[in-house]
C-alpha atoms as a PDB file:
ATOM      1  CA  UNK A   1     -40.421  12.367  51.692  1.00  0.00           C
ATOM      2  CA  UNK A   2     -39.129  15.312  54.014  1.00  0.00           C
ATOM      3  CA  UNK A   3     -41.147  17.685  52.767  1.00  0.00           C
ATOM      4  CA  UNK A   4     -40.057  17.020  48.688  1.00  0.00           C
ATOM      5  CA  UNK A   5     -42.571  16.334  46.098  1.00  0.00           C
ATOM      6  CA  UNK A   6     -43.060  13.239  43.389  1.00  0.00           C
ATOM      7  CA  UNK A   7     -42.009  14.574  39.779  1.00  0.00           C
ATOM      8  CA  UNK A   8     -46.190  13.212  39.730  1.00  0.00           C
ATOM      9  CA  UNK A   9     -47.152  15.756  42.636  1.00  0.00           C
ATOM     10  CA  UNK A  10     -45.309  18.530  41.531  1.00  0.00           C
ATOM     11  CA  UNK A  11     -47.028  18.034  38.038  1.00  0.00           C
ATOM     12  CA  UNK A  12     -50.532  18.435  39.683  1.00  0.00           C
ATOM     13  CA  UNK A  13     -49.519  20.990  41.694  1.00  0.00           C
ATOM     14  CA  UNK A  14     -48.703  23.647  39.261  1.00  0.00           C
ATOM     15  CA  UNK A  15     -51.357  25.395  37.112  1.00  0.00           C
ATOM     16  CA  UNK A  16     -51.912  24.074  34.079  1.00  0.00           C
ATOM     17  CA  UNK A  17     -50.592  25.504  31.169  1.00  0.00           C
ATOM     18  CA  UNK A  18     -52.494  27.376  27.974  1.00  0.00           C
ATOM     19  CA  UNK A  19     -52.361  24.913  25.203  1.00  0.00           C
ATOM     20  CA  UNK A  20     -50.910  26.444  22.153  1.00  0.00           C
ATOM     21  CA  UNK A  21     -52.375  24.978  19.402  1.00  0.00           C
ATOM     22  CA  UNK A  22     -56.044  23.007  19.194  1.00  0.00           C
ATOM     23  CA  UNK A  23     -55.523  20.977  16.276  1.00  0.00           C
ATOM     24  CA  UNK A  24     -56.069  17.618  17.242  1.00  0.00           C
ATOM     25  CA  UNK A  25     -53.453  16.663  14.923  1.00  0.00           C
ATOM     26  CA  UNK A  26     -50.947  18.507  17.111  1.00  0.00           C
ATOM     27  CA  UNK A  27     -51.797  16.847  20.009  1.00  0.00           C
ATOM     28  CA  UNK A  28     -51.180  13.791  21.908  1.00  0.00           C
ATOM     29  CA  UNK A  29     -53.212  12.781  24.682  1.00  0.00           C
ATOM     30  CA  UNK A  30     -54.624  16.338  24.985  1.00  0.00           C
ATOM     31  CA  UNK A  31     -51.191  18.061  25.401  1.00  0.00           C
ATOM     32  CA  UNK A  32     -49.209  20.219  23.357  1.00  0.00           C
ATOM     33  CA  UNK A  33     -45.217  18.983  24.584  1.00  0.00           C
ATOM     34  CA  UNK A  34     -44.663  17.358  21.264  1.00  0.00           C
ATOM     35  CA  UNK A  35     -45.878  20.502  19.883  1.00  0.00           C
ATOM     36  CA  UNK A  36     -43.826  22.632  21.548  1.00  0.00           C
ATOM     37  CA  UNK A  37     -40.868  20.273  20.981  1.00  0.00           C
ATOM     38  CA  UNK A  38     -40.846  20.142  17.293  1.00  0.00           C
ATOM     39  CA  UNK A  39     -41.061  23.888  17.356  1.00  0.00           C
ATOM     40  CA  UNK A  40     -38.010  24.228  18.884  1.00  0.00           C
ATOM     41  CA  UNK A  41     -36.509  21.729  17.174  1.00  0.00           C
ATOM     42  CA  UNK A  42     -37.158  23.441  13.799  1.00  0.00           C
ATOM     43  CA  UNK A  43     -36.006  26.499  15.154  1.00  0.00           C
ATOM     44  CA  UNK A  44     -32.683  25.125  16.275  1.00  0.00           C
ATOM     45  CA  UNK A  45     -32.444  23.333  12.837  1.00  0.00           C
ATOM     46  CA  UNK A  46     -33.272  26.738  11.228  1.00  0.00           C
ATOM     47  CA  UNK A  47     -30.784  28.722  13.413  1.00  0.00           C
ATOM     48  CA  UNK A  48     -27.769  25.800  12.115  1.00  0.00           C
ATOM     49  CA  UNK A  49     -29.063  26.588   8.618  1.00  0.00           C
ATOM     50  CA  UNK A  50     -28.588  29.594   8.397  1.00  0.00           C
ATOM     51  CA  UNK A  51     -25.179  29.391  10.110  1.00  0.00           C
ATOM     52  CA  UNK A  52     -24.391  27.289   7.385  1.00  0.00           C
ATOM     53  CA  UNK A  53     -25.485  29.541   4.635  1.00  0.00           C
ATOM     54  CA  UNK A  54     -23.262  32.108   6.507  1.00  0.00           C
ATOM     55  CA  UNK A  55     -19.956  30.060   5.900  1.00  0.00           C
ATOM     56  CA  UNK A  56     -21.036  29.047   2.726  1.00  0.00           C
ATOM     57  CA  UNK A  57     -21.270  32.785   1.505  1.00  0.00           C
ATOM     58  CA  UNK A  58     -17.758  33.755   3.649  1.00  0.00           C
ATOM     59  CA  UNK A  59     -16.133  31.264   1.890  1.00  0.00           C
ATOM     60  CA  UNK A  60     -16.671  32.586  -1.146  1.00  0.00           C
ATOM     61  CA  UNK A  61     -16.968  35.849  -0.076  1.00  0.00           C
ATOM     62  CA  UNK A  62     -20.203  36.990   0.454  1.00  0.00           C
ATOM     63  CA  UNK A  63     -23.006  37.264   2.980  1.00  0.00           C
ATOM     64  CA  UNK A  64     -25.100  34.730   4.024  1.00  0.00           C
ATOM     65  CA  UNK A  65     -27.680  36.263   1.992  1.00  0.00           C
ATOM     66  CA  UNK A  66     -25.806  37.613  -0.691  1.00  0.00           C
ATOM     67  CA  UNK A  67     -24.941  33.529  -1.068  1.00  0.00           C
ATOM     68  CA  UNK A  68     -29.134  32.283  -1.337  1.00  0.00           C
ATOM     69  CA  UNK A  69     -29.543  35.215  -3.871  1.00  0.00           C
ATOM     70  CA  UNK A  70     -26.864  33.807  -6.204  1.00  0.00           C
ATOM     71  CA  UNK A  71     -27.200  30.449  -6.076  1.00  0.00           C
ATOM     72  CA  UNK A  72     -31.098  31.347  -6.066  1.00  0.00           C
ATOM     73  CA  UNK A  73     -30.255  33.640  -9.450  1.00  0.00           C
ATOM     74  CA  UNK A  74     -28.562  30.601 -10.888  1.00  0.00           C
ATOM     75  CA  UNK A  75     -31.483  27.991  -9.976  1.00  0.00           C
ATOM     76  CA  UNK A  76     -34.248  30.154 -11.447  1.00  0.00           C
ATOM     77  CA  UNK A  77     -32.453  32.184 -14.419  1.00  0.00           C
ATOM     78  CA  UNK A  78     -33.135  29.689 -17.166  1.00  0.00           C
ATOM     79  CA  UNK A  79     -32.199  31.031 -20.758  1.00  0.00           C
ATOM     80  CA  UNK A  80     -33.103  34.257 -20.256  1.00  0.00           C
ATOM     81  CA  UNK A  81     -32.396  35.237 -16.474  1.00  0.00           C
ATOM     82  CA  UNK A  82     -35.317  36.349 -13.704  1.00  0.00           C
ATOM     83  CA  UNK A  83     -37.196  38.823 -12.802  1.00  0.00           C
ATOM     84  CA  UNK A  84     -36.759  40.275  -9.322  1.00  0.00           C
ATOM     85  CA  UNK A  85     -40.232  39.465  -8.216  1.00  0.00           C
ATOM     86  CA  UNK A  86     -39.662  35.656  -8.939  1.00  0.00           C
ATOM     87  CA  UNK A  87     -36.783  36.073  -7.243  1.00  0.00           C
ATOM     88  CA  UNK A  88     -38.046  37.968  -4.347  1.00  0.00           C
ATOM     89  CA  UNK A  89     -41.097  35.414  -3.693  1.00  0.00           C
ATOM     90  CA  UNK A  90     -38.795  32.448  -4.500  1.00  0.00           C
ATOM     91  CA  UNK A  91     -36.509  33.525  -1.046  1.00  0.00           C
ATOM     92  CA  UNK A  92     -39.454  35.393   0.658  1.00  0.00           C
ATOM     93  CA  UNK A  93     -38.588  38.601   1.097  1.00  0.00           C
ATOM     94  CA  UNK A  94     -39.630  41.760  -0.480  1.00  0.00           C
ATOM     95  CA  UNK A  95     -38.531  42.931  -3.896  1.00  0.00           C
ATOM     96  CA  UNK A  96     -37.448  46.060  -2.586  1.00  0.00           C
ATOM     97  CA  UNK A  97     -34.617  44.414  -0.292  1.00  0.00           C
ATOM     98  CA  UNK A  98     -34.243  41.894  -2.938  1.00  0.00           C
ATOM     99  CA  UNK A  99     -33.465  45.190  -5.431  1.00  0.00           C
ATOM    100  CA  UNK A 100     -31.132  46.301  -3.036  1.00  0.00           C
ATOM    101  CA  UNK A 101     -29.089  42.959  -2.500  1.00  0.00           C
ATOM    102  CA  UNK A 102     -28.917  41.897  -5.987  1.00  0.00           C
ATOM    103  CA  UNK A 103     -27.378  45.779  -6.600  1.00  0.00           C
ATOM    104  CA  UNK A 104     -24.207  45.111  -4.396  1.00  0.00           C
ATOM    105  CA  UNK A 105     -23.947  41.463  -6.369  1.00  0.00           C
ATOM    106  CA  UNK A 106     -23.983  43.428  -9.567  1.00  0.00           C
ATOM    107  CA  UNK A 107     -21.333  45.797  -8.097  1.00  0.00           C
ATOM    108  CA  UNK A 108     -19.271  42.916  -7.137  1.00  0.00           C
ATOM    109  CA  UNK A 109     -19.716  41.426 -10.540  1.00  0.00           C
ATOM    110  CA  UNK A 110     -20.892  38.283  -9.618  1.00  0.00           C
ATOM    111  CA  UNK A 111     -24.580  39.312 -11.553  1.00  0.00           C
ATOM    112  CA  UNK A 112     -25.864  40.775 -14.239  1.00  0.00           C
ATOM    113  CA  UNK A 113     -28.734  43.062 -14.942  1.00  0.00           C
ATOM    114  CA  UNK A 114     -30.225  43.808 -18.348  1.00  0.00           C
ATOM    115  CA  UNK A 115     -34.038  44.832 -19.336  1.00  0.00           C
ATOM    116  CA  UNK A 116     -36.436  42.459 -19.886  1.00  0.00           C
ATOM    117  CA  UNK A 117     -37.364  42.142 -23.734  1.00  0.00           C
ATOM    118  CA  UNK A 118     -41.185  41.721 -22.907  1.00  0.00           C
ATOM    119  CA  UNK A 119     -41.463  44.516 -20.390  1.00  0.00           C
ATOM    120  CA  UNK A 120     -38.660  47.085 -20.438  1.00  0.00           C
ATOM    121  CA  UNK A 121     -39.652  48.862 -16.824  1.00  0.00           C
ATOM    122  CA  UNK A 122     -38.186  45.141 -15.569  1.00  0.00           C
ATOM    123  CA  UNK A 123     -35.295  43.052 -15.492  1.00  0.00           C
ATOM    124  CA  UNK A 124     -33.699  40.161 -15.888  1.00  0.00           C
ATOM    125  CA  UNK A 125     -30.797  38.755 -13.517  1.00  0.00           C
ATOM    126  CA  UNK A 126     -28.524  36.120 -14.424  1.00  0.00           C
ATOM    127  CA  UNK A 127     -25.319  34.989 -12.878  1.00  0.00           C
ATOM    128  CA  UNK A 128     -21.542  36.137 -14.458  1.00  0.00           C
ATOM    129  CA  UNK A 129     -18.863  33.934 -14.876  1.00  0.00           C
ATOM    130  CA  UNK A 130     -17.269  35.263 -11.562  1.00  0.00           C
ATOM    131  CA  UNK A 131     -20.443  33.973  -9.974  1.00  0.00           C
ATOM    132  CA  UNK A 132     -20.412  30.843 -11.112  1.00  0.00           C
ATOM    133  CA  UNK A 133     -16.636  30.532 -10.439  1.00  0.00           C
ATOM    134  CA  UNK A 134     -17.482  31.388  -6.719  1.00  0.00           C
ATOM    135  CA  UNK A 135     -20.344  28.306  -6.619  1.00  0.00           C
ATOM    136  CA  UNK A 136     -18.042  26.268  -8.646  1.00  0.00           C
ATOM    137  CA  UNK A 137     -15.113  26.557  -5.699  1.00  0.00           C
ATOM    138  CA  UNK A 138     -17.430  26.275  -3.044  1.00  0.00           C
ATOM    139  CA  UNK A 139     -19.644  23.431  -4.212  1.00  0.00           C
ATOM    140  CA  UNK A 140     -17.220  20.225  -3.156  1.00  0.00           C
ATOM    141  CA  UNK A 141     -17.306  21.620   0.492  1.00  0.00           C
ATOM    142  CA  UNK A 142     -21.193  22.417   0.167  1.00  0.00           C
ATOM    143  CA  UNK A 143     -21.828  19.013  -1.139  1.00  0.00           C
ATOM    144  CA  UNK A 144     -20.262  17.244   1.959  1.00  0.00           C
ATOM    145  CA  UNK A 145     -21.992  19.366   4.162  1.00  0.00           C
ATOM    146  CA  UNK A 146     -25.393  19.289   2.974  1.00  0.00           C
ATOM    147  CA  UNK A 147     -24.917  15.417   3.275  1.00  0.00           C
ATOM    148  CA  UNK A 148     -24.222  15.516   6.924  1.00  0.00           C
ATOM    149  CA  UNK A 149     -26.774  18.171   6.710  1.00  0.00           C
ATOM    150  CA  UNK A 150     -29.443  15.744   5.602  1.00  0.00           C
ATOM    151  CA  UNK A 151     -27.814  12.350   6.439  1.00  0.00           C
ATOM    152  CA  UNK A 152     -31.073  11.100   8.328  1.00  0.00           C
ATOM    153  CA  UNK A 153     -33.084  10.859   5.384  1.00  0.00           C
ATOM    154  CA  UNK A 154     -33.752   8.180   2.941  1.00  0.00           C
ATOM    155  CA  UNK A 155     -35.131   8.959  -0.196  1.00  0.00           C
ATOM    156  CA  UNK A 156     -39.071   8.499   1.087  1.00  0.00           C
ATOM    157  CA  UNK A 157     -38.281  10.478   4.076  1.00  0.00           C
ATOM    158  CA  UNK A 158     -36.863  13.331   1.930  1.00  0.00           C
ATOM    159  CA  UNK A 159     -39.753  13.170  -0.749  1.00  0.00           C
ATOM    160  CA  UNK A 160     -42.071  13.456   2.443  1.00  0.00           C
ATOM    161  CA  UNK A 161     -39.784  16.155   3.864  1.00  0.00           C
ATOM    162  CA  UNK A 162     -39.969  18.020   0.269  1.00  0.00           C
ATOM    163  CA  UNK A 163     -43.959  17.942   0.576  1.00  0.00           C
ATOM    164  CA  UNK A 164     -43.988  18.936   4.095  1.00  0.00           C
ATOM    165  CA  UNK A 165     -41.682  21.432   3.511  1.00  0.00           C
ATOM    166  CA  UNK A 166     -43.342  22.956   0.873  1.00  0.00           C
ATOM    167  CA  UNK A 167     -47.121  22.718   2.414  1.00  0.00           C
ATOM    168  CA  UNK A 168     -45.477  24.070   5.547  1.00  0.00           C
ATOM    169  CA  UNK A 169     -43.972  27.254   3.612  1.00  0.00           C
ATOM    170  CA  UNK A 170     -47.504  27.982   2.369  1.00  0.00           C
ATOM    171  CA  UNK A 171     -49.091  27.739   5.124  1.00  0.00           C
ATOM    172  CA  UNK A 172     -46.663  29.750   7.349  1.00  0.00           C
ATOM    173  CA  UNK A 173     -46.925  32.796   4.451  1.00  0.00           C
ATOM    174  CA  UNK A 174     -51.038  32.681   5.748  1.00  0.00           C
ATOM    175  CA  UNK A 175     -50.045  32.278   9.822  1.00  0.00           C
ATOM    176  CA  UNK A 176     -47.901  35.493   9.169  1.00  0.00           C
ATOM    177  CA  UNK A 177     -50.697  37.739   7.576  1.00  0.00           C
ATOM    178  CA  UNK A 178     -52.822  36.264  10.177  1.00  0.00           C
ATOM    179  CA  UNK A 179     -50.266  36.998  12.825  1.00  0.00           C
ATOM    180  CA  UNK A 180     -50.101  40.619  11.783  1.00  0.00           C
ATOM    181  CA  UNK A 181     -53.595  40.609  12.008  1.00  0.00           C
ATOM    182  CA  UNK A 182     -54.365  39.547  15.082  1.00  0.00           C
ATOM    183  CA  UNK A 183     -51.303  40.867  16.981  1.00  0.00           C
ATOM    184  CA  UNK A 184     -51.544  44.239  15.265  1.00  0.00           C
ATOM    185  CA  UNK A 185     -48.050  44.576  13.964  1.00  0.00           C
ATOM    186  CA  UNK A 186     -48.937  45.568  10.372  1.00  0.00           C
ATOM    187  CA  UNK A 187     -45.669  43.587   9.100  1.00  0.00           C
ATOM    188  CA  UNK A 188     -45.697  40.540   7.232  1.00  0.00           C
ATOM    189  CA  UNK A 189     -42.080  40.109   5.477  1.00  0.00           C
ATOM    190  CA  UNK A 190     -38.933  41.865   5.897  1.00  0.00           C
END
């Protein structure tokens, strides 16, 4: 072949590389491609959400973030509103950056603050009516989006998806204490 290689002999040729992961789940016929494939697949897919969540919280606007606290606000509030912490751990992020997004919402008047009747140190958070105007206007865009978003899945594949989802949340919240651990970074959230 004039000196050029087989896509075969070039294979052989190079040093193998460090699996990451053991799992024999993770695996398929001792190698970690898929692996690494759906890894950067969820990353992509994580990097389009959140440049979603961006222009859904410009549109209306807000920050990316400033957009999941709201419409987080308004999925967890109930009757009586929620607490930061709830809050915080619903979105994952610390209370004390949760504190200080959820401050420029109530300066915008899009939340509102008041003490919680059962412990008066904490408080409650509920959306205004300028909030929900805001997620009112943007919802007919949001829904056609999140259905292209989404359009692969039946509704098995999203019940699955749900579960996954959820189990994968979980055990990501471990893999980043463990991370910290190990890699001796001392930071687990932002």
């Amino acid at each position: 072949m004039d000196g050029l290689r087989s896509q075969g002999e070039l294979a052989q040729a190079l040093p193998a590389r460090p699996l990451t992961v053991s799992r024999g789940a993770l695996l398929v016929g001792g190698d970690d491609s898929r692996f690494r494939h759906l890894v950067h697949d969820l990353l992509a897919f994580s990097v389009r959400l959140e440049a979603v969540r961006a222009k859904f919280g410009a549109h209306i606007g807000l920050t990316g973030l400033q957009y999941t606290i709201l419409i987080s606000v308004r999925h967890l509030q109930g009757a009586d509103g929620v607490g930061v912490k709830a809050l915080a751990e619903h979105i994952g992020l610390s209370g004390a950056f949760v504190t200080i997004e959820t401050g420029k919402l109530i300066r915008m008047g899009l939340l509102r603050k008041r003490a919680n009747p059962d412990d008066r140190r904490r408080v409650l958070l509920s959306v205004t009516g300028e909030g929900e105007a805001r997620l009112a206007r943007l919802a007919p865009v949001q829904r056609e989006i999140n259905d292209a978003i989404f359009e692969p899945l039946d509704a098995a594949r999203f019940a699955a998806l749900c579960d996954i989802a959820a189990a994968l949340r979980r055990s990501s919240d471990r893999s980043l204490a463990l991370s910290a651990y190990l890699l001796g970074t001392g930071e687990e959230t932002k």
